[in-house]
N, C-alpha and C. Protein backbone atom coordinates (compact mmCIF):
# COMPACT_ATOMS: atom_id res chain seq x y z
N UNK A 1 21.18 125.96 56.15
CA UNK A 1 21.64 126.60 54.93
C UNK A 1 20.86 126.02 53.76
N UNK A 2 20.46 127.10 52.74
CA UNK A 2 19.88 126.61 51.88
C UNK A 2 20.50 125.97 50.46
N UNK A 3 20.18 124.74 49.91
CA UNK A 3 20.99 124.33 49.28
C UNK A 3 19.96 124.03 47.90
N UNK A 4 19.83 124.59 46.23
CA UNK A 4 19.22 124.95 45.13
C UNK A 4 20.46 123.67 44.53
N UNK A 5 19.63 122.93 43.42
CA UNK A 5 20.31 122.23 42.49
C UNK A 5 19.70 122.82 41.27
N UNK A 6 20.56 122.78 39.95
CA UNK A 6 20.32 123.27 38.95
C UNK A 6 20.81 122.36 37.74
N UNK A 7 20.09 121.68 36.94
CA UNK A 7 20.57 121.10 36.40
C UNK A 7 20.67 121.85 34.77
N UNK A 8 21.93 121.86 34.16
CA UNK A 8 22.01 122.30 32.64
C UNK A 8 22.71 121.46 32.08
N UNK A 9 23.03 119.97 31.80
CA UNK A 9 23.32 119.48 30.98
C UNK A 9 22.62 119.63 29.58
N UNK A 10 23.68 119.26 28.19
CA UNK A 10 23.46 119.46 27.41
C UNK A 10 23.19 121.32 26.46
N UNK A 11 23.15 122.32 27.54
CA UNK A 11 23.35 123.38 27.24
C UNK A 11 24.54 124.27 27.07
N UNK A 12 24.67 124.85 26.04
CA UNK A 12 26.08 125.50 25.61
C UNK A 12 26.32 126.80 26.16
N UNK A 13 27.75 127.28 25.89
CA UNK A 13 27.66 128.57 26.76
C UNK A 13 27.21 129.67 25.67
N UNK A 14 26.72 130.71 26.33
CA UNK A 14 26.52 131.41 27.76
C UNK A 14 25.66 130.87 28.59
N UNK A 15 24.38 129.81 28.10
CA UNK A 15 23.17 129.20 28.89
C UNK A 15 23.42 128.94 30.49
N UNK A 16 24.14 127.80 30.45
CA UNK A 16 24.74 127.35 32.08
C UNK A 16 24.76 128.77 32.87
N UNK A 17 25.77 129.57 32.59
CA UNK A 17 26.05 130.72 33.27
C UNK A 17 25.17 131.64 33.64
N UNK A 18 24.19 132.03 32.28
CA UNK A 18 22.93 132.75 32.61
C UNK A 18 21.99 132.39 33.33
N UNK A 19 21.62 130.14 33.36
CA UNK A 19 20.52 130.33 34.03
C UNK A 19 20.50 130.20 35.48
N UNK A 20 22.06 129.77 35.38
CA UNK A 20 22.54 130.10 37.53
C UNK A 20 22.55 131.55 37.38
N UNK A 21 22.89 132.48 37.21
CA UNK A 21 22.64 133.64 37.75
C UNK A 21 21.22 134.24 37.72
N UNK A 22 20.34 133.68 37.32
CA UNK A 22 18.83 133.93 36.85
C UNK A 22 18.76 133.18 38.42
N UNK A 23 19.03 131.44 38.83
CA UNK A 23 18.43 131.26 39.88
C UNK A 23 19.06 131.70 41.04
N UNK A 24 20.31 132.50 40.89
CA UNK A 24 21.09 133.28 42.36
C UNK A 24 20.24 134.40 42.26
N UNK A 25 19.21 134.95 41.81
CA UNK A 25 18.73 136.03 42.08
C UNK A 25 17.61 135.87 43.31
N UNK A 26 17.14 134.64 43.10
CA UNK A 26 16.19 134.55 43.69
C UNK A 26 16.47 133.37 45.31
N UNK A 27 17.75 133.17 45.26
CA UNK A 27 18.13 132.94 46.79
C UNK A 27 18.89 133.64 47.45
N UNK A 28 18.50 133.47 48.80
CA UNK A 28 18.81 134.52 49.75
C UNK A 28 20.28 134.17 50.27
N UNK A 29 21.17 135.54 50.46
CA UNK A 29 22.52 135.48 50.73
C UNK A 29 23.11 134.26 51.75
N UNK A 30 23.88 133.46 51.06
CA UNK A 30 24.50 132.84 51.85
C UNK A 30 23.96 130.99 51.23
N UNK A 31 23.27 130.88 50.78
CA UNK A 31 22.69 129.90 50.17
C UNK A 31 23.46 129.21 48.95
N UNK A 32 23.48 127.89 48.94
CA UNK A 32 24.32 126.91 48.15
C UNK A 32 23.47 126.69 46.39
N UNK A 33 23.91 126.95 45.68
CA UNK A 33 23.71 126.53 44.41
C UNK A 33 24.75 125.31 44.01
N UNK A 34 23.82 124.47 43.71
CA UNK A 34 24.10 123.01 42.60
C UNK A 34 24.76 123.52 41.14
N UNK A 35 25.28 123.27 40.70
CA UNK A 35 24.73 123.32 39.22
C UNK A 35 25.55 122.25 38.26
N UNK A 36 25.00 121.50 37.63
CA UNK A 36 25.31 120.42 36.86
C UNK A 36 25.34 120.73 35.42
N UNK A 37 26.62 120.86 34.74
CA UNK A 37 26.67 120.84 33.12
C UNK A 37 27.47 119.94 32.53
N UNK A 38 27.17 119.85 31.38
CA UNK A 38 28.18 119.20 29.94
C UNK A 38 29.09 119.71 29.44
N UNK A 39 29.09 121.54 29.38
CA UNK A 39 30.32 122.01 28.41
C UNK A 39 31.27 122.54 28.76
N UNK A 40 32.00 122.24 28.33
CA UNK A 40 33.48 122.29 28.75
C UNK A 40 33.69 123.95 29.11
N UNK A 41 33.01 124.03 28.65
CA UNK A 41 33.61 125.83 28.48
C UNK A 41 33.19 126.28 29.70
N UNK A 42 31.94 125.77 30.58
CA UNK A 42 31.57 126.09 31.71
C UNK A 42 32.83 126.16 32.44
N UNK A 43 34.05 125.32 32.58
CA UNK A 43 34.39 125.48 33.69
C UNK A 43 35.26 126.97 34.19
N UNK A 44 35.82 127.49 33.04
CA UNK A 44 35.93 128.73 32.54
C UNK A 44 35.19 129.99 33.21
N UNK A 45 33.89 129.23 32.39
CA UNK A 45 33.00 130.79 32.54
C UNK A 45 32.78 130.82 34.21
N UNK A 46 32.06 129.55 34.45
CA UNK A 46 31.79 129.59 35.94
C UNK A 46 33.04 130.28 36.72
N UNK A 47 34.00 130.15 36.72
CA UNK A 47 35.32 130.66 37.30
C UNK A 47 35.39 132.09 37.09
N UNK A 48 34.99 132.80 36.06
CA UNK A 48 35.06 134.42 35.58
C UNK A 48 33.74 134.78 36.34
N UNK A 49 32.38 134.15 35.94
CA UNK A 49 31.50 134.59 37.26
C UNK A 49 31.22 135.15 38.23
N UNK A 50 32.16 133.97 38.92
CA UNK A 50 32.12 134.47 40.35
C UNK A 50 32.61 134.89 40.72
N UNK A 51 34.10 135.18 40.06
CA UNK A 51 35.38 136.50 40.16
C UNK A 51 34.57 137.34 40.07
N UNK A 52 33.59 137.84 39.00
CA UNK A 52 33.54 139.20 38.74
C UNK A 52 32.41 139.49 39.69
N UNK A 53 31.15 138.53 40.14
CA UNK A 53 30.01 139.01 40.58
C UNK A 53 30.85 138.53 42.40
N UNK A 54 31.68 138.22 42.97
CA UNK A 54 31.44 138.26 44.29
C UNK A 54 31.01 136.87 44.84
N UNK A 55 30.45 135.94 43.80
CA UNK A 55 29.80 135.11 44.65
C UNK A 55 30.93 133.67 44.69
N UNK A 56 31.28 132.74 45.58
CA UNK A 56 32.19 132.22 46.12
C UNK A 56 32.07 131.18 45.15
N UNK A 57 32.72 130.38 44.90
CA UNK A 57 32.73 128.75 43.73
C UNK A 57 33.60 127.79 44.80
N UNK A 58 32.62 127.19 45.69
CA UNK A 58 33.37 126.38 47.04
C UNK A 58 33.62 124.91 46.26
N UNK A 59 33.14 124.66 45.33
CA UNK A 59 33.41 123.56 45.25
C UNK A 59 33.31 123.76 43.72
N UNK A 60 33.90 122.54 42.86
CA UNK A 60 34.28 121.82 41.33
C UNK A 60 34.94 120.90 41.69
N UNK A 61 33.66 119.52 40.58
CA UNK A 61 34.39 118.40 40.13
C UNK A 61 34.11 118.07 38.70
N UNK A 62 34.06 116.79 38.29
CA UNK A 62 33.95 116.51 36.99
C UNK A 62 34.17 115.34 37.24
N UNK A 63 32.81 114.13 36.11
CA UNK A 63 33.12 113.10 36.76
C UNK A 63 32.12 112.22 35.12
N UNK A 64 32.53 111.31 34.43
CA UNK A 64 32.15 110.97 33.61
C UNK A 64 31.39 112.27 32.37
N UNK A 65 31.96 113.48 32.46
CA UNK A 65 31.77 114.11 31.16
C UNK A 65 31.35 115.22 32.05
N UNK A 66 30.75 115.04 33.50
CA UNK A 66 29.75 115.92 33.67
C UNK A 66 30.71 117.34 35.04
N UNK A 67 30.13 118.19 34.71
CA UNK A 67 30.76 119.25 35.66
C UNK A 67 29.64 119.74 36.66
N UNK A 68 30.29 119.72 38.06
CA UNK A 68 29.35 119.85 39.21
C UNK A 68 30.16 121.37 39.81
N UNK A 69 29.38 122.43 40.09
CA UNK A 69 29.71 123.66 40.36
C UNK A 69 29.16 123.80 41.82
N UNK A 70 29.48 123.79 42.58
CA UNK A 70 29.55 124.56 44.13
C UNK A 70 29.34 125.84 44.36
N UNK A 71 27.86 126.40 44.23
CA UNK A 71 28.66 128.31 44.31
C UNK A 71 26.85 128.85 45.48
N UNK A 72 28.37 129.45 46.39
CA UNK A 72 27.87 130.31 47.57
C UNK A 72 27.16 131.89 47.16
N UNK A 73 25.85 131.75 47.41
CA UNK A 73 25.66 133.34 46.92
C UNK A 73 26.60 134.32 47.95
N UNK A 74 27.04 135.34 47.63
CA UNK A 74 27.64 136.45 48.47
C UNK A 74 26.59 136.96 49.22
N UNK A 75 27.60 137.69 50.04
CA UNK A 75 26.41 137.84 51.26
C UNK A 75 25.55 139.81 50.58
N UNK A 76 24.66 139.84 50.97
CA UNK A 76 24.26 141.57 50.65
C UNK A 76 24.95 142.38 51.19
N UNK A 77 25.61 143.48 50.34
CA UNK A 77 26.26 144.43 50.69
C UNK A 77 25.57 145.15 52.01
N UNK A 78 26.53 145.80 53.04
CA UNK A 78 25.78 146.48 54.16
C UNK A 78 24.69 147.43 53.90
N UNK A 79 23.59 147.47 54.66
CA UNK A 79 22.70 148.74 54.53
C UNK A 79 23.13 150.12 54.80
């Protein structure tokens, strides 16, 4: 399984949110995204995300300021 880290500390929202979905475009279904931020508001948005686009949020922590996001791309709709 493929596993992408993304780091956005220090970026405000919408940034975090946009530039994981900028790098879920370009991994293939089923593949693990990292993503590391600072703002609070991420934990929010990340959560509306992946409600709305399908793609899974297996994991959240938070650990000295910083927020670590877990998210499974969805798999491709059938042909």
């Amino acid at each position: 399984m493929s596993e992408t880290l993304l780091d956005v500390k220090g970026l405000s929202c919408p940034l975090p949110v946009l530039k994981a979905n900028k790098a879920l475009r370009g991994l293939p279904a089923g593949a693990r995204l990292t993503v590391l931020a600072t703002d609070p508001a991420s934990v929010a948005d990340f959560r509306a995300f992946c409600k709305e686009t399908g793609h899974a949020l297996v994991a959240f922590g938070e650990e000295a300021g910083a927020y670590r996001f877990v998210i499974r791309k969805r798999e491709d709709p059938p042909a």
